[in-house]
ModelCIF file with pLDDT and N, C-alpha, C, O atoms, coordinates in Angstrom:
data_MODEL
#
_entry.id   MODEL 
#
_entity.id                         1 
_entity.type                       polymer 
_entity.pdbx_number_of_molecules   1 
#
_entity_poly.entity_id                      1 
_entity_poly.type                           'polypeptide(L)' 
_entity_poly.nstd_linkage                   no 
_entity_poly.nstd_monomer                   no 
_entity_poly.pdbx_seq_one_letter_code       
;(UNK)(UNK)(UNK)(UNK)(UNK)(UNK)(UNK)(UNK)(UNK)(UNK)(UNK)(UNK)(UNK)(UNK)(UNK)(UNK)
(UNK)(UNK)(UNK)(UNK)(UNK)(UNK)(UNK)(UNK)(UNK)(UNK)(UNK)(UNK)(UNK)(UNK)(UNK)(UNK)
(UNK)(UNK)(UNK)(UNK)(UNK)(UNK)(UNK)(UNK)(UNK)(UNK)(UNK)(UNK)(UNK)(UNK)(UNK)(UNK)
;
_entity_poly.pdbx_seq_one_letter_code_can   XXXXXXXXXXXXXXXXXXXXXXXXXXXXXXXXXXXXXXXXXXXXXXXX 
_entity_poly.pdbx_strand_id                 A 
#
loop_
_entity_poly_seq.entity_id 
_entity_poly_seq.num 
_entity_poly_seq.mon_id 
_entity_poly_seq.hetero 
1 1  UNK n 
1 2  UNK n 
1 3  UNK n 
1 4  UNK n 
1 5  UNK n 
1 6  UNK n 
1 7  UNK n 
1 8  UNK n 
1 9  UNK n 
1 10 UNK n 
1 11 UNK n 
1 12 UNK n 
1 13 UNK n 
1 14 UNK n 
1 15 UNK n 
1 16 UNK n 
1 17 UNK n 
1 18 UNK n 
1 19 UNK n 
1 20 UNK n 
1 21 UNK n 
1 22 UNK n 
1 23 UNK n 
1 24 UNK n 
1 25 UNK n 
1 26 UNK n 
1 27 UNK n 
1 28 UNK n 
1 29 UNK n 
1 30 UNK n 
1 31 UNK n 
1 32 UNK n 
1 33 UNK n 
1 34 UNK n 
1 35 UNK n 
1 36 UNK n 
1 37 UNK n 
1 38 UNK n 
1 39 UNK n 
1 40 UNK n 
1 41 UNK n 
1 42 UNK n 
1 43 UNK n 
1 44 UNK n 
1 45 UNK n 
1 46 UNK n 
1 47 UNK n 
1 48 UNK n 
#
_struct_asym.id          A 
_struct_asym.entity_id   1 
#
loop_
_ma_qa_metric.id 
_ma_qa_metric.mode 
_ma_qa_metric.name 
_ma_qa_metric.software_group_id 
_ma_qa_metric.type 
1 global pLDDT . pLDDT 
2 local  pLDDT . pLDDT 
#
_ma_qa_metric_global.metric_id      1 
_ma_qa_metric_global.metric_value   95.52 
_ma_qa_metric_global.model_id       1 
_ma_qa_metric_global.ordinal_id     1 
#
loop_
_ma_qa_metric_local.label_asym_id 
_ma_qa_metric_local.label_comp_id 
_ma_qa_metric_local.label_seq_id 
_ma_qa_metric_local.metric_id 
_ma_qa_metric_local.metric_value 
_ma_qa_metric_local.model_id 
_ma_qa_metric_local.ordinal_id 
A UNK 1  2 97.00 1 1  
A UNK 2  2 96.00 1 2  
A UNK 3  2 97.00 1 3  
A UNK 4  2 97.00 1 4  
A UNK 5  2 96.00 1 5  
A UNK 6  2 94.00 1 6  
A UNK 7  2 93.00 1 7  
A UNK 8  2 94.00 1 8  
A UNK 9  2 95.00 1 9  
A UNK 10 2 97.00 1 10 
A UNK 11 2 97.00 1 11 
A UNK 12 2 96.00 1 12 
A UNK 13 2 96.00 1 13 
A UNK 14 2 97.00 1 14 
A UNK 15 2 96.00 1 15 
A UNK 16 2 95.00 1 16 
A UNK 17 2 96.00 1 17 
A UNK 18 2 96.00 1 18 
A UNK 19 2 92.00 1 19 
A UNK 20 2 94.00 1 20 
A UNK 21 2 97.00 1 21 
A UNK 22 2 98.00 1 22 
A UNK 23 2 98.00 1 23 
A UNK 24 2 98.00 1 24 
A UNK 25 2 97.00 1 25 
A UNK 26 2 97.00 1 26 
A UNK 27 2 96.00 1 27 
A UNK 28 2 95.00 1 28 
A UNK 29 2 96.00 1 29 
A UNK 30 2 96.00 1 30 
A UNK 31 2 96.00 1 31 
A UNK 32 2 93.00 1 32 
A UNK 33 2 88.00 1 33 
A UNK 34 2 80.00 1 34 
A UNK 35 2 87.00 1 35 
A UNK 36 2 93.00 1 36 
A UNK 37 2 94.00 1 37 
A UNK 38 2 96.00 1 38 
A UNK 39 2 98.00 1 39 
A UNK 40 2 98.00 1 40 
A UNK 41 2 98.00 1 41 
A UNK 42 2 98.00 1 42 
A UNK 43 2 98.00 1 43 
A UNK 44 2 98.00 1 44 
A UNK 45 2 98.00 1 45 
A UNK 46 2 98.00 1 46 
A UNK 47 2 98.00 1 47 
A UNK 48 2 97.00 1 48 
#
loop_
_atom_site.group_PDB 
_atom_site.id 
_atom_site.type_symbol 
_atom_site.label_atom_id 
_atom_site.label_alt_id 
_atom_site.label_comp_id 
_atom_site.label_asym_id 
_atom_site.label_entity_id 
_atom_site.label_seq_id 
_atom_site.pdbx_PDB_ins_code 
_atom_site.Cartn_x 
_atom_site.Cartn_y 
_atom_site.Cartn_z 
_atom_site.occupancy 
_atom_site.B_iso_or_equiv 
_atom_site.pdbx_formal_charge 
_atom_site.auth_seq_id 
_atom_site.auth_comp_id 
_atom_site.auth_asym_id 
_atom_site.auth_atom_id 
_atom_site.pdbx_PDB_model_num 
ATOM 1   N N  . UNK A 1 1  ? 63.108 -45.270 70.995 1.00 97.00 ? 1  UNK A N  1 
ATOM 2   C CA . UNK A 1 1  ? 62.525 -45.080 72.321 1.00 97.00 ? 1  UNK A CA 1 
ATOM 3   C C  . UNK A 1 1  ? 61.976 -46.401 72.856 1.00 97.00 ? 1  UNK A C  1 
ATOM 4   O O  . UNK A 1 1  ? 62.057 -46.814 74.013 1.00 97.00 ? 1  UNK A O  1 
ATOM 5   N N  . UNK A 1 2  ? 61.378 -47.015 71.756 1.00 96.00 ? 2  UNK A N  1 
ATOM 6   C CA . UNK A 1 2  ? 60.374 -48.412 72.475 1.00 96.00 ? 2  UNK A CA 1 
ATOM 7   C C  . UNK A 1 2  ? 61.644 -49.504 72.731 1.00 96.00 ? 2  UNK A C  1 
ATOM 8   O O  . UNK A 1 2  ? 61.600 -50.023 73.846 1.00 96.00 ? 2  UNK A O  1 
ATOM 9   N N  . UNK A 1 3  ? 62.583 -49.859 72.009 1.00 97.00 ? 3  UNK A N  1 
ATOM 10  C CA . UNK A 1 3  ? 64.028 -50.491 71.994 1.00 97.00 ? 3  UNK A CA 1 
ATOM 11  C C  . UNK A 1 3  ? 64.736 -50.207 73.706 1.00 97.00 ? 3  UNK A C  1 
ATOM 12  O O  . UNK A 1 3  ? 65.337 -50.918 74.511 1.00 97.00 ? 3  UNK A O  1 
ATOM 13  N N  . UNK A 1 4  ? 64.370 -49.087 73.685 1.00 97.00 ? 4  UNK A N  1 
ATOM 14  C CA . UNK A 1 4  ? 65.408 -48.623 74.734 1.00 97.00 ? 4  UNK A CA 1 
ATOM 15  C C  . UNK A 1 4  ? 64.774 -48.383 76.339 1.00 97.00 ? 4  UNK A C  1 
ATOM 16  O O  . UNK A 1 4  ? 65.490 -48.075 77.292 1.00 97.00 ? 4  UNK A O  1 
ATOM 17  N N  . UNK A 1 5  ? 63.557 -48.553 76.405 1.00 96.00 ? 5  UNK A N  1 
ATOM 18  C CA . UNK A 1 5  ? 62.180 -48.180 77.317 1.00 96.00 ? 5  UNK A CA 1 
ATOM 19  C C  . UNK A 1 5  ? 62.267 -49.158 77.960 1.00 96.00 ? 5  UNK A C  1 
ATOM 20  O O  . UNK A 1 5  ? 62.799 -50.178 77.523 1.00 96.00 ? 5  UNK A O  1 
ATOM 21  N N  . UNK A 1 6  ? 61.675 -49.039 79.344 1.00 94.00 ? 6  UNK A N  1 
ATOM 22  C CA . UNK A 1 6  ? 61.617 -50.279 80.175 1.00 94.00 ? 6  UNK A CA 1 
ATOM 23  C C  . UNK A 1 6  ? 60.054 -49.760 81.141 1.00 94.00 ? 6  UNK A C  1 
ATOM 24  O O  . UNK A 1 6  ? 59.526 -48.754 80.667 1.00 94.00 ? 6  UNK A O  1 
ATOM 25  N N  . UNK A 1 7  ? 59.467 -50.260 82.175 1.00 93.00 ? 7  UNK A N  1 
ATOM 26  C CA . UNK A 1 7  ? 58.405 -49.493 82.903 1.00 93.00 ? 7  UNK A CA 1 
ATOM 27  C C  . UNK A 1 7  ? 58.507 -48.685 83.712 1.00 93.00 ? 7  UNK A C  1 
ATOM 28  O O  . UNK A 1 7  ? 57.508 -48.347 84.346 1.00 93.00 ? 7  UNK A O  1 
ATOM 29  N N  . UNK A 1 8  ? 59.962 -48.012 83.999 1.00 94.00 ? 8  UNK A N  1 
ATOM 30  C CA . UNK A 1 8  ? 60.090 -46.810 84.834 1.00 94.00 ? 8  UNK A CA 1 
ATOM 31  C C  . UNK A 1 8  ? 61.477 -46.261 84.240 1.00 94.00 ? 8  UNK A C  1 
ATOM 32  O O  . UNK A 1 8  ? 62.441 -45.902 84.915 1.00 94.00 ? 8  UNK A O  1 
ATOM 33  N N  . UNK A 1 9  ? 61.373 -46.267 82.701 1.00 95.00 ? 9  UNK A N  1 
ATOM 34  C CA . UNK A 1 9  ? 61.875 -45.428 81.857 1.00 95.00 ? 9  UNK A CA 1 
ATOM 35  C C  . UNK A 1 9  ? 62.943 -45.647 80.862 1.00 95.00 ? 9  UNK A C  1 
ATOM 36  O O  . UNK A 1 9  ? 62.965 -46.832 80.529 1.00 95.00 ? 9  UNK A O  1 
ATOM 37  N N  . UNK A 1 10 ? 63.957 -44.836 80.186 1.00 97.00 ? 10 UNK A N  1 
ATOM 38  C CA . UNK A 1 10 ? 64.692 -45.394 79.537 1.00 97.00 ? 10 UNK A CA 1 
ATOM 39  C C  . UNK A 1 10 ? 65.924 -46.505 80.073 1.00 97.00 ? 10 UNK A C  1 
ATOM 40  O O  . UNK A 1 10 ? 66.005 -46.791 81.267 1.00 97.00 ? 10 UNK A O  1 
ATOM 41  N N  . UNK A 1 11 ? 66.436 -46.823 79.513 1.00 97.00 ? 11 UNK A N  1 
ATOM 42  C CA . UNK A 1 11 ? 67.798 -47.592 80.340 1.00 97.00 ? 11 UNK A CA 1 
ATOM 43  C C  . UNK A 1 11 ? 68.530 -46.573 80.825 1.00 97.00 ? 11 UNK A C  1 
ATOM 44  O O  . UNK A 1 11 ? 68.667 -45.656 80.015 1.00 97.00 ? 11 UNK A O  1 
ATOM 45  N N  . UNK A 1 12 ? 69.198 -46.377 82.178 1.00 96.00 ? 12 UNK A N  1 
ATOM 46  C CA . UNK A 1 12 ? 70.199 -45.725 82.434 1.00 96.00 ? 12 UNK A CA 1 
ATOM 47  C C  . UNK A 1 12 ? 71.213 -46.010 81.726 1.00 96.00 ? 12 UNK A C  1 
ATOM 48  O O  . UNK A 1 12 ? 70.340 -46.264 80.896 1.00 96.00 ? 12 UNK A O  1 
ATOM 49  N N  . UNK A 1 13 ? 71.983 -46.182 81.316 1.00 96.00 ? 13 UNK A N  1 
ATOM 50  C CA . UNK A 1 13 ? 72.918 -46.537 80.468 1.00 96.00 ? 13 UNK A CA 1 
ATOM 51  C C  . UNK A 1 13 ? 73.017 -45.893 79.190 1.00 96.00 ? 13 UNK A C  1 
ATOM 52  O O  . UNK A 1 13 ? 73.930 -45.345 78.571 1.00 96.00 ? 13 UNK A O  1 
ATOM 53  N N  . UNK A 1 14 ? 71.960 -46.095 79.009 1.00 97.00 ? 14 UNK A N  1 
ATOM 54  C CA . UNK A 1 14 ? 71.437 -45.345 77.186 1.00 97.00 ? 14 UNK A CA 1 
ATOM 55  C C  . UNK A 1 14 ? 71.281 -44.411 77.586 1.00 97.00 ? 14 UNK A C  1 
ATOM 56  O O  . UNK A 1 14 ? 71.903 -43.733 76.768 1.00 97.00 ? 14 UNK A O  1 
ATOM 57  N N  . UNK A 1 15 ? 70.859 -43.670 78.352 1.00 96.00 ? 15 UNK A N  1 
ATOM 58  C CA . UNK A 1 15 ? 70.516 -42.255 78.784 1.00 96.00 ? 15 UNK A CA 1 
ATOM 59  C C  . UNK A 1 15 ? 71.490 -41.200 79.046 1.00 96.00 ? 15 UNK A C  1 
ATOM 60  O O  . UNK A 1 15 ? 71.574 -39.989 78.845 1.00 96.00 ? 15 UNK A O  1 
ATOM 61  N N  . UNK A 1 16 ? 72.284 -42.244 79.639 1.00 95.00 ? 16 UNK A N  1 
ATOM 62  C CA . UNK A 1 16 ? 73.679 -41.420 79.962 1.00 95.00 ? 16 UNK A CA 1 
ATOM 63  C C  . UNK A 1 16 ? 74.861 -41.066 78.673 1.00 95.00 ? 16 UNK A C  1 
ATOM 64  O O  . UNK A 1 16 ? 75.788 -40.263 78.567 1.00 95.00 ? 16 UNK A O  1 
ATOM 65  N N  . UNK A 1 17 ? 74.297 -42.077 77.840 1.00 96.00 ? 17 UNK A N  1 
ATOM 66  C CA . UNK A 1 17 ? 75.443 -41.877 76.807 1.00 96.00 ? 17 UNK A CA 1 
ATOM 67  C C  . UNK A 1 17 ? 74.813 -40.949 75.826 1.00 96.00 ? 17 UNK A C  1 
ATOM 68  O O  . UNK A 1 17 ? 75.537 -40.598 74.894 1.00 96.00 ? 17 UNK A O  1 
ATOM 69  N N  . UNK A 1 18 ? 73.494 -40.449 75.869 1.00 96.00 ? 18 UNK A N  1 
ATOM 70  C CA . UNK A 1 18 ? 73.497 -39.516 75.248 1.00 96.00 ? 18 UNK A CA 1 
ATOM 71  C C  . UNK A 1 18 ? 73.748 -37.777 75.358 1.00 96.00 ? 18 UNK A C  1 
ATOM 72  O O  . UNK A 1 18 ? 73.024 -36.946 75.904 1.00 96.00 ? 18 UNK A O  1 
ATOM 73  N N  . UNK A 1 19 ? 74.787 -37.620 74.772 1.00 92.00 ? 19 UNK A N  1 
ATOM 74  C CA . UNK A 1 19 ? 75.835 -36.728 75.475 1.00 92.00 ? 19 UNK A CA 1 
ATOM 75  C C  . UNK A 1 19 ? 75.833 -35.952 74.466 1.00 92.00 ? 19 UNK A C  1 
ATOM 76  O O  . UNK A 1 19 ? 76.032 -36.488 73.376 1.00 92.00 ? 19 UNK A O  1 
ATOM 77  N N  . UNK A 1 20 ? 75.608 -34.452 74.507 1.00 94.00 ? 20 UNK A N  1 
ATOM 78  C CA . UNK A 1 20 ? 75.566 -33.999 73.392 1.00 94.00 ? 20 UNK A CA 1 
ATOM 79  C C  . UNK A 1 20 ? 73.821 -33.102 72.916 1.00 94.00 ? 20 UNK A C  1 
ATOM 80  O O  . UNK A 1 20 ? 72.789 -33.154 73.586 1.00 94.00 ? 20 UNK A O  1 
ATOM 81  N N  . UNK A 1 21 ? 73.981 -32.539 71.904 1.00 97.00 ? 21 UNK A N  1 
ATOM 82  C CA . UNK A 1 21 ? 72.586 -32.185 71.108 1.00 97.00 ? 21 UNK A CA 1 
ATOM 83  C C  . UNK A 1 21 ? 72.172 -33.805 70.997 1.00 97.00 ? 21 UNK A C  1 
ATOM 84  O O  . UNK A 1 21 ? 72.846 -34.744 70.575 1.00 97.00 ? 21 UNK A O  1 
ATOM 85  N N  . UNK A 1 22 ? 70.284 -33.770 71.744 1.00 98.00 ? 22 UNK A N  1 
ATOM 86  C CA . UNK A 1 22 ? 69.706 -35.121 71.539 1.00 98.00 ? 22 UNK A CA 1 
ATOM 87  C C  . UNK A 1 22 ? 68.698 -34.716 71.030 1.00 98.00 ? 22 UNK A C  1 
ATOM 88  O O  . UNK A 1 22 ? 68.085 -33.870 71.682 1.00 98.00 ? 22 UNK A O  1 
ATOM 89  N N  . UNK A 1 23 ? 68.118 -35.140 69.681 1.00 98.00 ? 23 UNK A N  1 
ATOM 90  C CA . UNK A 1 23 ? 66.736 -34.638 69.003 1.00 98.00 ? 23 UNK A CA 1 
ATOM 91  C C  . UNK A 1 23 ? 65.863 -35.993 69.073 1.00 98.00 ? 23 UNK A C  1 
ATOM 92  O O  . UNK A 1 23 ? 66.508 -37.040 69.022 1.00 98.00 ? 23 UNK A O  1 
ATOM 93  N N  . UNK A 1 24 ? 64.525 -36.074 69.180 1.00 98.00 ? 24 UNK A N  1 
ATOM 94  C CA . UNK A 1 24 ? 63.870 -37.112 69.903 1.00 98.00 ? 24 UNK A CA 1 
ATOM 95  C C  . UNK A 1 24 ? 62.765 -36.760 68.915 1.00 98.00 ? 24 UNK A C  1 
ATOM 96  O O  . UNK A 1 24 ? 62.509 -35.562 68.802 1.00 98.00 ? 24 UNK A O  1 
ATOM 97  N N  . UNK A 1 25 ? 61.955 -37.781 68.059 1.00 97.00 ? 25 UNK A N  1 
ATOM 98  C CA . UNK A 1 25 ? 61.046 -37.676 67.521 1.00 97.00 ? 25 UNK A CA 1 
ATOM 99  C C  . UNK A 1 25 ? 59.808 -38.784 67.673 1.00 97.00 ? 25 UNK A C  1 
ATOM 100 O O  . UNK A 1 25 ? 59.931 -39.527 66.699 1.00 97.00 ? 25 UNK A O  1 
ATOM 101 N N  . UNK A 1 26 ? 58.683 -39.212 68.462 1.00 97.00 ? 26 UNK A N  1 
ATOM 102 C CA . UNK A 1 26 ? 58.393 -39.806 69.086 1.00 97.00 ? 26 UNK A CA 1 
ATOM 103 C C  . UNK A 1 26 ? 56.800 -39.433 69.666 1.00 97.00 ? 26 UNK A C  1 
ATOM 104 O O  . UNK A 1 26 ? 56.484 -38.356 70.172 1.00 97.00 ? 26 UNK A O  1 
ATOM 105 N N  . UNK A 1 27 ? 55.889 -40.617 69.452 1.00 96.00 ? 27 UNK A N  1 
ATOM 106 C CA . UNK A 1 27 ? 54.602 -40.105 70.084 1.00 96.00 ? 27 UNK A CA 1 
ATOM 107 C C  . UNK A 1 27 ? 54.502 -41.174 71.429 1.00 96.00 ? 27 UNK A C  1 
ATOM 108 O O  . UNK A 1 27 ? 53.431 -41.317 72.019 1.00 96.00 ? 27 UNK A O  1 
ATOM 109 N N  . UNK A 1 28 ? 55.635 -41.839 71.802 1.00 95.00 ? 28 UNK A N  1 
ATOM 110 C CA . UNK A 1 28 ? 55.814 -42.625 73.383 1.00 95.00 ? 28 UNK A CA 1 
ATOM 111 C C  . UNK A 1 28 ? 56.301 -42.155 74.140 1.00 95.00 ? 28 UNK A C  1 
ATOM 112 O O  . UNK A 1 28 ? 57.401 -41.650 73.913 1.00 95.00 ? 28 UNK A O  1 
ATOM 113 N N  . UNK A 1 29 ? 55.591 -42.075 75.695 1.00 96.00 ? 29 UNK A N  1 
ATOM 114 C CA . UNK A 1 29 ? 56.394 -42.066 76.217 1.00 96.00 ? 29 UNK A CA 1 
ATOM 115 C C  . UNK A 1 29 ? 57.337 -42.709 76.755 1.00 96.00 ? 29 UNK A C  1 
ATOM 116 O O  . UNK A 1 29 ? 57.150 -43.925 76.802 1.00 96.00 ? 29 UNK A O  1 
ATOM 117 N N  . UNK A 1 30 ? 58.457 -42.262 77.253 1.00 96.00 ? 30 UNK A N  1 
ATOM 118 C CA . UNK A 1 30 ? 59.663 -42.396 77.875 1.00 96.00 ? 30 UNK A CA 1 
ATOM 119 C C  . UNK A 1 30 ? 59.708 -42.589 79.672 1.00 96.00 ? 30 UNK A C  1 
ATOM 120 O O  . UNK A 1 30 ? 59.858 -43.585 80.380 1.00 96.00 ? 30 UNK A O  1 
ATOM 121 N N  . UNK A 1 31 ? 59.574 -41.643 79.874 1.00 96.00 ? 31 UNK A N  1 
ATOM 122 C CA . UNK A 1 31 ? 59.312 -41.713 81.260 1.00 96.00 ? 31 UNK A CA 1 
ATOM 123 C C  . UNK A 1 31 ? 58.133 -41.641 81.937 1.00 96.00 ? 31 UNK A C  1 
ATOM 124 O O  . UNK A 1 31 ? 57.438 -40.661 81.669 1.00 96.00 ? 31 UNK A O  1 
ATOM 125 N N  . UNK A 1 32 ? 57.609 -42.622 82.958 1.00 93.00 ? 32 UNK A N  1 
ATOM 126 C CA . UNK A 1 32 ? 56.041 -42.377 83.625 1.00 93.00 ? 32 UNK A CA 1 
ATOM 127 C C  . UNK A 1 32 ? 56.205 -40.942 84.364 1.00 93.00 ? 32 UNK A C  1 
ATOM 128 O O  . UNK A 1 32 ? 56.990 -40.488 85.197 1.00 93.00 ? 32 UNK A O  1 
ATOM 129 N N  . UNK A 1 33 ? 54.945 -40.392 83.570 1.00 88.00 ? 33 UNK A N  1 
ATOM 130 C CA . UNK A 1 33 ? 54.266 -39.401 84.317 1.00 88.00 ? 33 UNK A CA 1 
ATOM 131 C C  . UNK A 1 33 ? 54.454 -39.016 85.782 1.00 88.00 ? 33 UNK A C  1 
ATOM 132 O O  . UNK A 1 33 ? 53.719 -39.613 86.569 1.00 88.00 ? 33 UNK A O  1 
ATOM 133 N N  . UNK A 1 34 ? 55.266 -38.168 86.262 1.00 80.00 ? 34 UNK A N  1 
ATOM 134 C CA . UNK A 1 34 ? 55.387 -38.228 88.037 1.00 80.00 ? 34 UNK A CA 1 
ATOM 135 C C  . UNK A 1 34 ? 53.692 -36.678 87.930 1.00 80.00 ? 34 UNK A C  1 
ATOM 136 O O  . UNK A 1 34 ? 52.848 -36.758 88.822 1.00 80.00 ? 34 UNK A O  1 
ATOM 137 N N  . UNK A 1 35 ? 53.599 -36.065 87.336 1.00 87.00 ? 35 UNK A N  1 
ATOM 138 C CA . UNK A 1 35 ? 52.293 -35.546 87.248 1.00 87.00 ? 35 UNK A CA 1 
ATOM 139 C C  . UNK A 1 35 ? 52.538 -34.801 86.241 1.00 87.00 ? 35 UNK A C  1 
ATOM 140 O O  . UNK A 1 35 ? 53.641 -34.848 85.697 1.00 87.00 ? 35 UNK A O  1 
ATOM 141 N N  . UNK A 1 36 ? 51.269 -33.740 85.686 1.00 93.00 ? 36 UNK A N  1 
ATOM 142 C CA . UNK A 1 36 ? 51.110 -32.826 84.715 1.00 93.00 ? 36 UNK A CA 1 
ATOM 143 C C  . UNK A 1 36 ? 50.897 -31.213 85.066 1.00 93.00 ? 36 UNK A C  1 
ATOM 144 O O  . UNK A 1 36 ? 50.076 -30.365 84.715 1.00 93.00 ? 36 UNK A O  1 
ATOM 145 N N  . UNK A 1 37 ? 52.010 -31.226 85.903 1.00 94.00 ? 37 UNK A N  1 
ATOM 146 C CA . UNK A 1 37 ? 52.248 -29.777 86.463 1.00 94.00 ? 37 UNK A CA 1 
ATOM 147 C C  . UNK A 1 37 ? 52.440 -28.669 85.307 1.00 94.00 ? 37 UNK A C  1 
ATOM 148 O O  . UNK A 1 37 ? 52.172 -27.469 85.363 1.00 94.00 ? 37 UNK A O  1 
ATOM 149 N N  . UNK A 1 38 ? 52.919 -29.332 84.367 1.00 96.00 ? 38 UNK A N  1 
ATOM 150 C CA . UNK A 1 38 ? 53.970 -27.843 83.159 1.00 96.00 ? 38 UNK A CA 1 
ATOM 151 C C  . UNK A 1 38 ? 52.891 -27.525 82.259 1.00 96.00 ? 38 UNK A C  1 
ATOM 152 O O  . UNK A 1 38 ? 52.996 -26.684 81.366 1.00 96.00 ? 38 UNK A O  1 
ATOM 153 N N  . UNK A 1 39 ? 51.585 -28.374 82.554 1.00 98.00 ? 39 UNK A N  1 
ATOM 154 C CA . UNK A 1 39 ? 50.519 -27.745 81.267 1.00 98.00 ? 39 UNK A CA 1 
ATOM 155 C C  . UNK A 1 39 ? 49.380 -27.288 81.891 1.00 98.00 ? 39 UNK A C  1 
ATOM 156 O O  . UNK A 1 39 ? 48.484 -28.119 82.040 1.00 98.00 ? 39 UNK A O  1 
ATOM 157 N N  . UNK A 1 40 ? 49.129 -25.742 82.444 1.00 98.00 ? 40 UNK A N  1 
ATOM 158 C CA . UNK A 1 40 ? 47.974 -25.553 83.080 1.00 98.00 ? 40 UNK A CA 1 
ATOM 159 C C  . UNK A 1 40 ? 47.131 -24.313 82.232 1.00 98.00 ? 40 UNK A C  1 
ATOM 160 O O  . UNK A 1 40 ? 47.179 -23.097 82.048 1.00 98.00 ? 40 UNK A O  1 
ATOM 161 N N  . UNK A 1 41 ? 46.487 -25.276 81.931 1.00 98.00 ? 41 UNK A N  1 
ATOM 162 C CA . UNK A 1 41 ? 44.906 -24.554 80.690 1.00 98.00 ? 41 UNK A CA 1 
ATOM 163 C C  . UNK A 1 41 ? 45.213 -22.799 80.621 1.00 98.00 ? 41 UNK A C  1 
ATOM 164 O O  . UNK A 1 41 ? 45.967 -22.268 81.436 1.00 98.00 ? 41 UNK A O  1 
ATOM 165 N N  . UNK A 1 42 ? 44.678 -22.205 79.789 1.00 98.00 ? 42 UNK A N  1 
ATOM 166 C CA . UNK A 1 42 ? 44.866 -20.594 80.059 1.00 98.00 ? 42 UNK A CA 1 
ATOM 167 C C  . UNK A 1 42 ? 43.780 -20.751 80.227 1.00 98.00 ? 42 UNK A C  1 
ATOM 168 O O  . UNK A 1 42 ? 43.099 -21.773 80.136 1.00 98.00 ? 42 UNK A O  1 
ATOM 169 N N  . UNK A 1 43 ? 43.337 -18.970 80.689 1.00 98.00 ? 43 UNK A N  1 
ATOM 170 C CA . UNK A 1 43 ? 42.255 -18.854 82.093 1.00 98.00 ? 43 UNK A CA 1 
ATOM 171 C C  . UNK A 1 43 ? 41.126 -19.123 81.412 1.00 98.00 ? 43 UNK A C  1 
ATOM 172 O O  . UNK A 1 43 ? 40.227 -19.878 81.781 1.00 98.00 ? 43 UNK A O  1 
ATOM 173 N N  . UNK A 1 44 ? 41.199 -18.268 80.042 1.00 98.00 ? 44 UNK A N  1 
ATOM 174 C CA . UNK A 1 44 ? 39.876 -18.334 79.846 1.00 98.00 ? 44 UNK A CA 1 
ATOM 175 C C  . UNK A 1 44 ? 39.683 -19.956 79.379 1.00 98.00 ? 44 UNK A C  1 
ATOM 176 O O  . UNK A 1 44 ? 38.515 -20.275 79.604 1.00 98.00 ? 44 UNK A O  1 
ATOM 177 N N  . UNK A 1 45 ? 40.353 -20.927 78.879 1.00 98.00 ? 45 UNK A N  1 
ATOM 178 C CA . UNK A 1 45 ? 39.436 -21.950 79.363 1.00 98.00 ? 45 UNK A CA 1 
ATOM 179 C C  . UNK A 1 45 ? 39.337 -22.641 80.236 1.00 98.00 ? 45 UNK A C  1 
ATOM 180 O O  . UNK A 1 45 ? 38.497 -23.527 80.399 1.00 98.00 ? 45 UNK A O  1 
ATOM 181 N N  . UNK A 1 46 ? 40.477 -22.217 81.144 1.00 98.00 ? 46 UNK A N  1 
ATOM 182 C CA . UNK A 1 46 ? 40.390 -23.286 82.907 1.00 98.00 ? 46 UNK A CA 1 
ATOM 183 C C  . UNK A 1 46 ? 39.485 -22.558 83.022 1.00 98.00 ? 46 UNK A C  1 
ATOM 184 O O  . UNK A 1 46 ? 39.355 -22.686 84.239 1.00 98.00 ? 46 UNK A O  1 
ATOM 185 N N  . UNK A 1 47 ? 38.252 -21.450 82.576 1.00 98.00 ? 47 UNK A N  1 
ATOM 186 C CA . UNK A 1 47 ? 37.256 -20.887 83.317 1.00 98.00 ? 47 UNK A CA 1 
ATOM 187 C C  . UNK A 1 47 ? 35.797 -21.720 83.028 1.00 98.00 ? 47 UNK A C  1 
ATOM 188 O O  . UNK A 1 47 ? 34.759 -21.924 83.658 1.00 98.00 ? 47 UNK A O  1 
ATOM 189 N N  . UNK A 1 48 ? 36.463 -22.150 81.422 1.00 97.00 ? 48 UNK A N  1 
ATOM 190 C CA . UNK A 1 48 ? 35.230 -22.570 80.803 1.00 97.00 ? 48 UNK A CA 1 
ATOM 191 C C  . UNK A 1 48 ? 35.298 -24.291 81.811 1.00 97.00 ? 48 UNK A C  1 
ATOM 192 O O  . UNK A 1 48 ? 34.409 -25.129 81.664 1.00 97.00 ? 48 UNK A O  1 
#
């Protein structure tokens, strides 16, 4: 990932050639954050 990373994401190139089942094991990210829409707290602690 860090090899292949640039500041607004992987190489196109590399990205494209991965074609196929891609398994990714990795605590970097890859692509900048456009926001954190897909993780919203459950209620009871978005209450807390």
């Amino acid at each position: 990932i860090v090899a292949h990373r640039s500041p607004v994401g992987l190489d196109p190139e590399y990205a494209a050639s991965l074609q196929g089942n891609s398994y990714i094991f990795t605590w970097e990210w890859f692509y900048p954050a456009e926001d954190y829409h897909l993780f919203r707290p459950t209620e009871a602690l978005q209450a807390r």
